[in-house]
PDB file of N, CA and C in Angstrom:
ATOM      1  N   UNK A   1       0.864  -1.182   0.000  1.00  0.00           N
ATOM      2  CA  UNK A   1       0.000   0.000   0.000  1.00  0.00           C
ATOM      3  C   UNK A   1       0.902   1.234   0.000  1.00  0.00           C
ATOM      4  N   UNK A   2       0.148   2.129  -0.792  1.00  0.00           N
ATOM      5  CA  UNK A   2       1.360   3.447  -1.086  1.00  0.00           C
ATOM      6  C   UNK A   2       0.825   4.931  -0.695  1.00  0.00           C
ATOM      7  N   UNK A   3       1.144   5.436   0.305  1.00  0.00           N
ATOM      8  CA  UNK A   3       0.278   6.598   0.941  1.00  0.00           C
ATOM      9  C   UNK A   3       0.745   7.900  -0.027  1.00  0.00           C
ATOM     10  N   UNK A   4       0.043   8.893  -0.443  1.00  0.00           N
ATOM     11  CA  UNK A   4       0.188  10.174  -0.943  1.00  0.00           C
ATOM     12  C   UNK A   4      -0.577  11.288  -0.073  1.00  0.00           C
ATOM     13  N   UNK A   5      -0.442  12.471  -0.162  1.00  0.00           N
ATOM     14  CA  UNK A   5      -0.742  13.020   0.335  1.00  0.00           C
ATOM     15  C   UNK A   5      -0.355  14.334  -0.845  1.00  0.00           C
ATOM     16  N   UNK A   6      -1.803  15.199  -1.197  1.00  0.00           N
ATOM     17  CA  UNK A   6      -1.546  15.726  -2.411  1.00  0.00           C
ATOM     18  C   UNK A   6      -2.233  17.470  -1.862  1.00  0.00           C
ATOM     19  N   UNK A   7      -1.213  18.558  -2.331  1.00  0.00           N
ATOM     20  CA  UNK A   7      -1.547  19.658  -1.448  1.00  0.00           C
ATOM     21  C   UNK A   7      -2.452  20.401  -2.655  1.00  0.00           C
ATOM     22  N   UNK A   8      -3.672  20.940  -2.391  1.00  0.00           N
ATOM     23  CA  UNK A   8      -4.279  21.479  -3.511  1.00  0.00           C
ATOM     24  C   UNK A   8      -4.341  22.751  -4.131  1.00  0.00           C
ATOM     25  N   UNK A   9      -4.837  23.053  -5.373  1.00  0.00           N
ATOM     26  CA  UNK A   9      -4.688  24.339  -5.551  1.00  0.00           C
ATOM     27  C   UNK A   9      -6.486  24.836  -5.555  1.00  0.00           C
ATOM     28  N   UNK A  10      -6.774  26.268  -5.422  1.00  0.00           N
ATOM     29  CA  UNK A  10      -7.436  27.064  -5.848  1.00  0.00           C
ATOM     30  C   UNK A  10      -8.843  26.112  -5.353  1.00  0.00           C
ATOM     31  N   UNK A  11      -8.971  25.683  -4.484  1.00  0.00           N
ATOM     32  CA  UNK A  11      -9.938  24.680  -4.142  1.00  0.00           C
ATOM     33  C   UNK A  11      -9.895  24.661  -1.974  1.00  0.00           C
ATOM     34  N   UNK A  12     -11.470  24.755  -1.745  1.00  0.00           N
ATOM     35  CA  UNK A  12     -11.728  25.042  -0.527  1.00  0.00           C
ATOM     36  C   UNK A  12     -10.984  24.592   0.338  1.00  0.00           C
ATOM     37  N   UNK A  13     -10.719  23.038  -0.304  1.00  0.00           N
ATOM     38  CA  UNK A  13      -9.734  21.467   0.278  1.00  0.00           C
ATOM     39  C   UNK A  13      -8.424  21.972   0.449  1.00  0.00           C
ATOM     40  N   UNK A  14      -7.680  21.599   1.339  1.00  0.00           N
ATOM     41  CA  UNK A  14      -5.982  22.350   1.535  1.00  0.00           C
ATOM     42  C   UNK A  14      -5.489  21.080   1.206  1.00  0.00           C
ATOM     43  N   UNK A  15      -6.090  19.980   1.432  1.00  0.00           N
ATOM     44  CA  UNK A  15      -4.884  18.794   1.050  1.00  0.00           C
ATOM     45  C   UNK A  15      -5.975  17.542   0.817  1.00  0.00           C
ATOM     46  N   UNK A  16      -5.002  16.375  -0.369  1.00  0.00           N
ATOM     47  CA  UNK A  16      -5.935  15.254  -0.563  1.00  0.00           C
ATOM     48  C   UNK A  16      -5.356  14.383   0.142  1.00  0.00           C
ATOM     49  N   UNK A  17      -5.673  13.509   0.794  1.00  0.00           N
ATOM     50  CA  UNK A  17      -4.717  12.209   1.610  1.00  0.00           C
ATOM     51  C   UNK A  17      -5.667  10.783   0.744  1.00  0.00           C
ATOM     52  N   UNK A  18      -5.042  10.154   0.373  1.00  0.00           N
ATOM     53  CA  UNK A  18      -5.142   8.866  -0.675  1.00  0.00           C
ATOM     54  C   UNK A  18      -4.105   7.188  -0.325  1.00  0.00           C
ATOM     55  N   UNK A  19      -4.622   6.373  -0.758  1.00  0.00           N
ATOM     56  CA  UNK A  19      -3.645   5.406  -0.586  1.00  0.00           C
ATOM     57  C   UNK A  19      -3.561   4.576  -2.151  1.00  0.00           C
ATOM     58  N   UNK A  20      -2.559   4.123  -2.370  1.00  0.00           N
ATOM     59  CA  UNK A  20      -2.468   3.394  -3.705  1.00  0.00           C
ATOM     60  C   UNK A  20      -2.552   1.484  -3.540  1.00  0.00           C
ATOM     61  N   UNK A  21      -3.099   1.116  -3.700  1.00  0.00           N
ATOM     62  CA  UNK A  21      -3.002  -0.457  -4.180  1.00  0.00           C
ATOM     63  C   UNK A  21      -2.858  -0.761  -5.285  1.00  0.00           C
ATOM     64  N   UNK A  22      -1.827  -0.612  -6.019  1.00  0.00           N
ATOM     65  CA  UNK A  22      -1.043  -0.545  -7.180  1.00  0.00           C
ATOM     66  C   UNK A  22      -1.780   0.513  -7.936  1.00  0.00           C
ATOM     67  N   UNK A  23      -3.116   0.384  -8.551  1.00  0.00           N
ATOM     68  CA  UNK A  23      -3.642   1.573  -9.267  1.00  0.00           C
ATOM     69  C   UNK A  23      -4.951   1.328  -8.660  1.00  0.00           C
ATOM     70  N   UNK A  24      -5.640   0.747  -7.540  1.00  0.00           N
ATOM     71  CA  UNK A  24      -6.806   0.884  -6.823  1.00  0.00           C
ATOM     72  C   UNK A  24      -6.828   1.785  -5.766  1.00  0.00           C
ATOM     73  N   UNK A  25      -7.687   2.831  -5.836  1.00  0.00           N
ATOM     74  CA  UNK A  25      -7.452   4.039  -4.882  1.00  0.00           C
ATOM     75  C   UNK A  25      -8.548   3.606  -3.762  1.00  0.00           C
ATOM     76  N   UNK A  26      -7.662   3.875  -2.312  1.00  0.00           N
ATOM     77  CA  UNK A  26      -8.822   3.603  -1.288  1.00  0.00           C
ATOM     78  C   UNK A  26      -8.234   4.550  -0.483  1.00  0.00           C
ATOM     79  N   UNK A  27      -8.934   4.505   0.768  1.00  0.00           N
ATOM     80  CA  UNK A  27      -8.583   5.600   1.929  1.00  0.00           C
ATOM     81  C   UNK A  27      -8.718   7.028   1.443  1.00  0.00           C
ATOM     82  N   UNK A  28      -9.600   7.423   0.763  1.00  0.00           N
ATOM     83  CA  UNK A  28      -9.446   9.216   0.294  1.00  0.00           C
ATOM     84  C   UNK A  28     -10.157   9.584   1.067  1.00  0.00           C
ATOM     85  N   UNK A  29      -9.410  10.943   1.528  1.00  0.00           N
ATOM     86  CA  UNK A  29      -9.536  12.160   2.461  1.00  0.00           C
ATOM     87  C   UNK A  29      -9.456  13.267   2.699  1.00  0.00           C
ATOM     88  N   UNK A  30     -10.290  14.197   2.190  1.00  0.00           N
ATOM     89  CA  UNK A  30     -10.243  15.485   1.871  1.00  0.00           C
ATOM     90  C   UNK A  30      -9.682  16.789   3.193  1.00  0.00           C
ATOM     91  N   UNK A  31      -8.912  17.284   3.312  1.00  0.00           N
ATOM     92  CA  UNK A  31      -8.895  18.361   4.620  1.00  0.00           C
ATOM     93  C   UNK A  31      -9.171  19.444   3.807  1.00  0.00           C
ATOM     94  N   UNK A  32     -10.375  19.881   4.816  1.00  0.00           N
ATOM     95  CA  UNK A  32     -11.256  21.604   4.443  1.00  0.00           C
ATOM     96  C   UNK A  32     -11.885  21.098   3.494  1.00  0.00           C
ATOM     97  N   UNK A  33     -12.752  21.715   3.455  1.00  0.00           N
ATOM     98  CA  UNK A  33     -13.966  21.787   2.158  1.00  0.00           C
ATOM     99  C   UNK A  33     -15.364  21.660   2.582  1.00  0.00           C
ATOM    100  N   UNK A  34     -15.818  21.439   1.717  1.00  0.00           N
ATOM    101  CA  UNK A  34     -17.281  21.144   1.475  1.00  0.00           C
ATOM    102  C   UNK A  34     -17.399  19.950   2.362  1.00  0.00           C
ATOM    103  N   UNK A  35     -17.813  19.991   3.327  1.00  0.00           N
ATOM    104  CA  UNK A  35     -18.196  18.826   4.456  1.00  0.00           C
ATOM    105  C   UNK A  35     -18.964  17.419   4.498  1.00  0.00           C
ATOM    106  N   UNK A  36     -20.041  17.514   3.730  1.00  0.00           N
ATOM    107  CA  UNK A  36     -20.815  16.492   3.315  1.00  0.00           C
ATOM    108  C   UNK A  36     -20.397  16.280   2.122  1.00  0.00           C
ATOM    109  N   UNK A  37     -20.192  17.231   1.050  1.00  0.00           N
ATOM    110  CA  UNK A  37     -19.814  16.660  -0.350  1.00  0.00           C
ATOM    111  C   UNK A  37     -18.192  15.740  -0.156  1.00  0.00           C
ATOM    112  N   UNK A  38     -17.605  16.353   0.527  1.00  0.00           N
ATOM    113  CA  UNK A  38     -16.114  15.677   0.655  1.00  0.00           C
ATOM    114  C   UNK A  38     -15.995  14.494   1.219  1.00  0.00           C
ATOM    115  N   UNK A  39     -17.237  13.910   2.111  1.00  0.00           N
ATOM    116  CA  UNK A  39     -17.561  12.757   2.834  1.00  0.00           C
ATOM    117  C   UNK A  39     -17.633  12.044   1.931  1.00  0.00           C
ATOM    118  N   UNK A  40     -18.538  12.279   0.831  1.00  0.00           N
ATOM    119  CA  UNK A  40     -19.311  11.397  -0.002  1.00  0.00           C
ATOM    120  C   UNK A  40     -18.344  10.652  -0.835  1.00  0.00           C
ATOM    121  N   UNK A  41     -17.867  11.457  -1.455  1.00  0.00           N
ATOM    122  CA  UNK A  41     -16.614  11.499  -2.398  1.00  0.00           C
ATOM    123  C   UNK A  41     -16.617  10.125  -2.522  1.00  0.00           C
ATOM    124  N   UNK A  42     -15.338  10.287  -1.179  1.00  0.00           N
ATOM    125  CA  UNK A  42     -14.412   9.054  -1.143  1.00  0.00           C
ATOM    126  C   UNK A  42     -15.594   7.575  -0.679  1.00  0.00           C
ATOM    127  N   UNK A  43     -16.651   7.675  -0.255  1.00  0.00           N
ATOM    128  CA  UNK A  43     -17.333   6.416  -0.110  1.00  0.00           C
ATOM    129  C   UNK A  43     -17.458   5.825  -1.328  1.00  0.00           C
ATOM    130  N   UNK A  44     -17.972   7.100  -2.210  1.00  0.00           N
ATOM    131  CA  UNK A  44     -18.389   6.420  -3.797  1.00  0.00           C
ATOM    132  C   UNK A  44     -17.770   5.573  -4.531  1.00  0.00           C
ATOM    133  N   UNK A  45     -16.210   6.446  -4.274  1.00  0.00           N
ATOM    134  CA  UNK A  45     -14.723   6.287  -5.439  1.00  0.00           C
ATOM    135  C   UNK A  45     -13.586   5.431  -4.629  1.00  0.00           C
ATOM    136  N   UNK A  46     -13.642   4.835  -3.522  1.00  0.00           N
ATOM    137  CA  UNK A  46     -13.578   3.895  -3.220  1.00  0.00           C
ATOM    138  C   UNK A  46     -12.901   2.204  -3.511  1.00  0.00           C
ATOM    139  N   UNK A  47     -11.943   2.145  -3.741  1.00  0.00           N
ATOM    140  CA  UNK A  47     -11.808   1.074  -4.930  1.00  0.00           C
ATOM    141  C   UNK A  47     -11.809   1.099  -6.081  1.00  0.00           C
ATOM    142  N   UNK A  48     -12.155   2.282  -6.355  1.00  0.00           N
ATOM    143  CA  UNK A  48     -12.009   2.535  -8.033  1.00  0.00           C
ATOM    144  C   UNK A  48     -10.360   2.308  -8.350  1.00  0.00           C
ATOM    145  N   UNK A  49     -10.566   1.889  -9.529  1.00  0.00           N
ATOM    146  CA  UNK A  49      -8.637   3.130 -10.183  1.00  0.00           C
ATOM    147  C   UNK A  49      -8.483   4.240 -10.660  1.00  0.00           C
ATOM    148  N   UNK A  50      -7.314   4.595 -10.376  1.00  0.00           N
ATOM    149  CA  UNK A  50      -6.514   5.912 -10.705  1.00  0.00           C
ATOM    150  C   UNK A  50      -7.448   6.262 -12.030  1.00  0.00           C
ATOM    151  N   UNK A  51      -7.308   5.092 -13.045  1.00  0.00           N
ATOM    152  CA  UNK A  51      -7.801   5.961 -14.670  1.00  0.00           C
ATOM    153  C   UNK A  51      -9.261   5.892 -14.398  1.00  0.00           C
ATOM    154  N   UNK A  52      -9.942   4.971 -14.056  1.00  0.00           N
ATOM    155  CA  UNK A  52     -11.660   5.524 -13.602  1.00  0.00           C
ATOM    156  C   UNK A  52     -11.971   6.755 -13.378  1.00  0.00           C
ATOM    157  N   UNK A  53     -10.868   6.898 -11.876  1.00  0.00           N
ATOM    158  CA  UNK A  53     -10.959   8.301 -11.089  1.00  0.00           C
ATOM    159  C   UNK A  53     -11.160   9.432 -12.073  1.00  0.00           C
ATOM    160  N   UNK A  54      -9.739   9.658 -12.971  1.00  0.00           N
ATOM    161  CA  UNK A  54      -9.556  10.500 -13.410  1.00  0.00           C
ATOM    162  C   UNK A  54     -10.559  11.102 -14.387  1.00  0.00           C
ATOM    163  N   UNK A  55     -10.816   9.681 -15.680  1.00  0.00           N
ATOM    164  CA  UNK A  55     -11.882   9.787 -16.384  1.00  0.00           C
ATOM    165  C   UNK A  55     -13.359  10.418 -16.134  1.00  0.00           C
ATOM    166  N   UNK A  56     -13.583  10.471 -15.022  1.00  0.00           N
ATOM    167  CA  UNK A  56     -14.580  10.488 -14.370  1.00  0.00           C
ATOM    168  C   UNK A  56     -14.646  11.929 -13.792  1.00  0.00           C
ATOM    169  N   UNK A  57     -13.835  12.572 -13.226  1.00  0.00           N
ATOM    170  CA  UNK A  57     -13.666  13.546 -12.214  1.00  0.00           C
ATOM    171  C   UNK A  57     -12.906  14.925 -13.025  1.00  0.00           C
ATOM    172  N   UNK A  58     -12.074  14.353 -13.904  1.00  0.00           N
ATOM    173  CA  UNK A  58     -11.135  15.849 -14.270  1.00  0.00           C
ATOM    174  C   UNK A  58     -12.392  17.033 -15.265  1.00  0.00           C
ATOM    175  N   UNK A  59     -11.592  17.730 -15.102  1.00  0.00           N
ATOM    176  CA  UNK A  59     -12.209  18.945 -15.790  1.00  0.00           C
ATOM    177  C   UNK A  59     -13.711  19.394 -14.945  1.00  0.00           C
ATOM    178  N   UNK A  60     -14.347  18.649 -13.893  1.00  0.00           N
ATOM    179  CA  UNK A  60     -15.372  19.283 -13.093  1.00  0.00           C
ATOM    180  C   UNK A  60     -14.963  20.714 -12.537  1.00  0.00           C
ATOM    181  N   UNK A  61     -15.934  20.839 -12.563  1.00  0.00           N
ATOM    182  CA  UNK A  61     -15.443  22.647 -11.963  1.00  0.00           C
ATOM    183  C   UNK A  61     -16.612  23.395 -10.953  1.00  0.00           C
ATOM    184  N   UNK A  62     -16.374  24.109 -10.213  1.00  0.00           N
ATOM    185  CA  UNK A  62     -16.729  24.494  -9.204  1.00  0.00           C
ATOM    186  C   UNK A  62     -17.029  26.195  -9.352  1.00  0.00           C
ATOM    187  N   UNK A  63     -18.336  26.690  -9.725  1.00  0.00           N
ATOM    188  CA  UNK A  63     -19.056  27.992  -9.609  1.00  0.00           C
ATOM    189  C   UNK A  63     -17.346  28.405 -10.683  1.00  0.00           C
ATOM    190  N   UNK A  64     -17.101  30.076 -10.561  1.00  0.00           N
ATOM    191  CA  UNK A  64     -16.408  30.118 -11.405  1.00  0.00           C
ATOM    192  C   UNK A  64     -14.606  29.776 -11.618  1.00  0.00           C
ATOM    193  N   UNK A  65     -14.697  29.358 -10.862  1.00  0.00           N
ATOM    194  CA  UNK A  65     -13.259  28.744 -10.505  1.00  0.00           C
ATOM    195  C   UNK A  65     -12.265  28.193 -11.598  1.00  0.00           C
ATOM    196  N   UNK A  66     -12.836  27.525 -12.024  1.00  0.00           N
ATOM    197  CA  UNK A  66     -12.160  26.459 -13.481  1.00  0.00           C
ATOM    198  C   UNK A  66     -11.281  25.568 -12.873  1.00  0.00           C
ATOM    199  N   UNK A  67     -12.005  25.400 -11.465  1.00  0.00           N
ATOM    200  CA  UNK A  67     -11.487  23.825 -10.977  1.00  0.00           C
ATOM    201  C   UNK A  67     -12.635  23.716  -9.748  1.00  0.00           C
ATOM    202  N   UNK A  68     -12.556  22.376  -9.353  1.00  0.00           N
ATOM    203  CA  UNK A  68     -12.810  21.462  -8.183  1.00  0.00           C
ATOM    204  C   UNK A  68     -12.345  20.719  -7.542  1.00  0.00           C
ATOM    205  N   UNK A  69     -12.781  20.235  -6.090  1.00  0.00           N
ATOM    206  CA  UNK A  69     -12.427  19.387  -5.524  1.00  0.00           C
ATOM    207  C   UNK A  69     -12.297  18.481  -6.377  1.00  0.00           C
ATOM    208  N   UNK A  70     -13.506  17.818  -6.727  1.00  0.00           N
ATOM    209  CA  UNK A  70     -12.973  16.826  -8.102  1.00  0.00           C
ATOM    210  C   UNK A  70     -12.040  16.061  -9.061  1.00  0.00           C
ATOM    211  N   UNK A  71     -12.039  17.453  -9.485  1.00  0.00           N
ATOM    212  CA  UNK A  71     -11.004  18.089 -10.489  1.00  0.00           C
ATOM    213  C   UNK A  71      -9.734  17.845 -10.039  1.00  0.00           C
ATOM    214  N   UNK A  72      -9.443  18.403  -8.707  1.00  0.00           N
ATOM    215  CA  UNK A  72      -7.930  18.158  -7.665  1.00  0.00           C
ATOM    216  C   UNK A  72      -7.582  16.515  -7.252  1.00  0.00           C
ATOM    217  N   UNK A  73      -9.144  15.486  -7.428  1.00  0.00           N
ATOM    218  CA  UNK A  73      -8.808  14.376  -6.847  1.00  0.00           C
ATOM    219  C   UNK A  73      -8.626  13.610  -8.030  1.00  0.00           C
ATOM    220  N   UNK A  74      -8.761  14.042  -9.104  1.00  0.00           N
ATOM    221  CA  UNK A  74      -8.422  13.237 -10.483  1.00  0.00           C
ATOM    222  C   UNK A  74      -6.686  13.689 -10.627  1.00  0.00           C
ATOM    223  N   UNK A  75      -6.457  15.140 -10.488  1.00  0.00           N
ATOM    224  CA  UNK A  75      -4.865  15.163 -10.660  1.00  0.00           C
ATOM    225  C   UNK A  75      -3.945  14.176  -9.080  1.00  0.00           C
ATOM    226  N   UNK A  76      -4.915  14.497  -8.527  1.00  0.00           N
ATOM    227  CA  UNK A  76      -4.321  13.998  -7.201  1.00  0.00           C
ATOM    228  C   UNK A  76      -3.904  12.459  -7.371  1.00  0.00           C
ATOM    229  N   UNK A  77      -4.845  11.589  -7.850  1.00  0.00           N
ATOM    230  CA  UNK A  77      -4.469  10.119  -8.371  1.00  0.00           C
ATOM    231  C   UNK A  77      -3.440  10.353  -9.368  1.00  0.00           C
ATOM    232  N   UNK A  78      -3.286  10.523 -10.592  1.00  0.00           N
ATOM    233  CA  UNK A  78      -1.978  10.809 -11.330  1.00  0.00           C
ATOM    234  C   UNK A  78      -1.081  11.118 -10.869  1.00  0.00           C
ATOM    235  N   UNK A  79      -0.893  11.791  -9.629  1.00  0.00           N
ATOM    236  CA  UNK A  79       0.491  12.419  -9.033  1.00  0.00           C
ATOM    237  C   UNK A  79       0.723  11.616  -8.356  1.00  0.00           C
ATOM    238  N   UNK A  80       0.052  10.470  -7.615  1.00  0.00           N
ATOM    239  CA  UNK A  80       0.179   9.540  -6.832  1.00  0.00           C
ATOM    240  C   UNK A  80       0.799   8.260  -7.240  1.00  0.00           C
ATOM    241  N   UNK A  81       0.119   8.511  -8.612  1.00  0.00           N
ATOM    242  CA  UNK A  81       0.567   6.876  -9.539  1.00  0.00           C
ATOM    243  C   UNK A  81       1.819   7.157  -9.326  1.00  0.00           C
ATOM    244  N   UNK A  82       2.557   8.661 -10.037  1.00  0.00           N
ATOM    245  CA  UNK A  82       3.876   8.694 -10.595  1.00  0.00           C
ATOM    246  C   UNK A  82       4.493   8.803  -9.651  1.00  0.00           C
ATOM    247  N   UNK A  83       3.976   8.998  -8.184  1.00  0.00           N
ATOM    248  CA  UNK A  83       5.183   9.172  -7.195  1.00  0.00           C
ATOM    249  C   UNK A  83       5.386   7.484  -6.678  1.00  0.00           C
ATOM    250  N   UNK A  84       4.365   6.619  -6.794  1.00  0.00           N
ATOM    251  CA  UNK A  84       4.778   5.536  -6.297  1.00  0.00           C
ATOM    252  C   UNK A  84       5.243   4.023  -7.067  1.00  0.00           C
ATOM    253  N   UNK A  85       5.831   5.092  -8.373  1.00  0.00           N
ATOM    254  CA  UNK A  85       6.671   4.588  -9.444  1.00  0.00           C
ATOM    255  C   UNK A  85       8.168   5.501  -9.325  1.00  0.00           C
ATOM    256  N   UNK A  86       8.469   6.543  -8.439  1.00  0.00           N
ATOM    257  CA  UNK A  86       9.348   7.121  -8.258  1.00  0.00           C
ATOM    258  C   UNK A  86       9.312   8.021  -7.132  1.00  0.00           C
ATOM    259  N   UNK A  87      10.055   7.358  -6.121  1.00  0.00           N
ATOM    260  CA  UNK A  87       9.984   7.983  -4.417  1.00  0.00           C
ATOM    261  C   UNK A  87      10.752   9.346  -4.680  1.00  0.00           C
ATOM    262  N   UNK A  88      11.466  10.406  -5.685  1.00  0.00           N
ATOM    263  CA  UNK A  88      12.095  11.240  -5.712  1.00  0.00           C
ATOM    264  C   UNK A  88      11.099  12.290  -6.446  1.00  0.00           C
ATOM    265  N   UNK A  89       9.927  11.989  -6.707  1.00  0.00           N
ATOM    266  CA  UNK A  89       8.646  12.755  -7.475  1.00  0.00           C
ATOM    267  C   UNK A  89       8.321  13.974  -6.184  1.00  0.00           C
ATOM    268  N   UNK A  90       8.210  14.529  -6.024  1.00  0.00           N
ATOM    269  CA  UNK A  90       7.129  16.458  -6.348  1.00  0.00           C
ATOM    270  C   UNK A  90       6.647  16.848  -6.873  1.00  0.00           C
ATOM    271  N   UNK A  91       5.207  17.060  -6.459  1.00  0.00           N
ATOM    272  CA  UNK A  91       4.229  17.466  -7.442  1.00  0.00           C
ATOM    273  C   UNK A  91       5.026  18.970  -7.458  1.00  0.00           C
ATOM    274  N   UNK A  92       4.036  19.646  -8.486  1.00  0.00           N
ATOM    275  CA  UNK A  92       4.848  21.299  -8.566  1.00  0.00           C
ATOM    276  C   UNK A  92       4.168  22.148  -7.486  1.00  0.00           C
ATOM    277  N   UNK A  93       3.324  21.795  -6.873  1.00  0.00           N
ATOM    278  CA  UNK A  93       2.655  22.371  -5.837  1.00  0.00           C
ATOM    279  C   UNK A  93       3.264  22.349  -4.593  1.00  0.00           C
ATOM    280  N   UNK A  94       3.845  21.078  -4.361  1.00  0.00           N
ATOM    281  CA  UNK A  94       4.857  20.973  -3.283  1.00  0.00           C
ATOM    282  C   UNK A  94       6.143  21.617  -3.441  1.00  0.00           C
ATOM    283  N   UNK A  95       6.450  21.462  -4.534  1.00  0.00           N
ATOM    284  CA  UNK A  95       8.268  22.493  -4.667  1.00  0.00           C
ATOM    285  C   UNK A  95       7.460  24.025  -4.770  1.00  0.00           C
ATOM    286  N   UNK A  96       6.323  24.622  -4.774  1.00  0.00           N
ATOM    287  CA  UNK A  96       5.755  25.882  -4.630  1.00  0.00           C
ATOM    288  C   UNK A  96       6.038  26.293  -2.784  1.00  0.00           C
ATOM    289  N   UNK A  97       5.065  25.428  -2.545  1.00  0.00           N
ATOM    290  CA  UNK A  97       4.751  25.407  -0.853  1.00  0.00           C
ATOM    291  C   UNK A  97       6.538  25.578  -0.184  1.00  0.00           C
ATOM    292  N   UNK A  98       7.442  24.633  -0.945  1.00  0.00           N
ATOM    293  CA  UNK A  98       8.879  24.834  -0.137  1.00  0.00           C
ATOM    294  C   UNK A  98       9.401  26.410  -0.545  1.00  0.00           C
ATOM    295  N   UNK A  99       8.841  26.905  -1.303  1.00  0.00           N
ATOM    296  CA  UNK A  99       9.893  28.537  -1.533  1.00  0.00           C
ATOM    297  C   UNK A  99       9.333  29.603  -0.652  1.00  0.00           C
TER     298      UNK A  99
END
């Protein structure tokens, strides 16, 4: 099992917390946001995979924003795949947060 933890942008959520079973996503956990919607989420998506997730979730968007929680948990699985194919990965959000 491969833990990520994905910091978000432009979205209510400050961080995604996820686990990998090779490409089956379980344990998702939204900090901040939308309270009941962020609950739901992860009951639904659950066992899904990474490419379900993504297929499913990217490009949602939130009032005028031109993103979502959603939206953040579809990049959030992709950043997860590639970090737990390479322990030396940073998303660009994290080398942001270090300056």
């Amino acid at each position: 099992m491969f833990h990520f933890d994905y910091l978000t942008e432009n979205t209510c959520s400050k961080l995604i917390s996820l686990d990998l079973d090779g490409d089956i996503v379980k344990n998702i956990r939204f900090v901040g946001g939308c309270d009941g919607n962020l609950k739901a989420i992860p009951v639904l998506l659950d066992g899904w995979s990474a490419d379900q997730i993504e297929r499913k979730l990217t490009g949602i968007v939130c009032g005028c924003r031109g993103i979502s929680c959603s939206d953040q948990l579809a990049k959030a699985v992709r950043a997860a795949l590639i970090a737990s194919k390479n322990p030396n990965y940073r998303s660009p959000l994290e080398e942001d947060a270090d300056d």
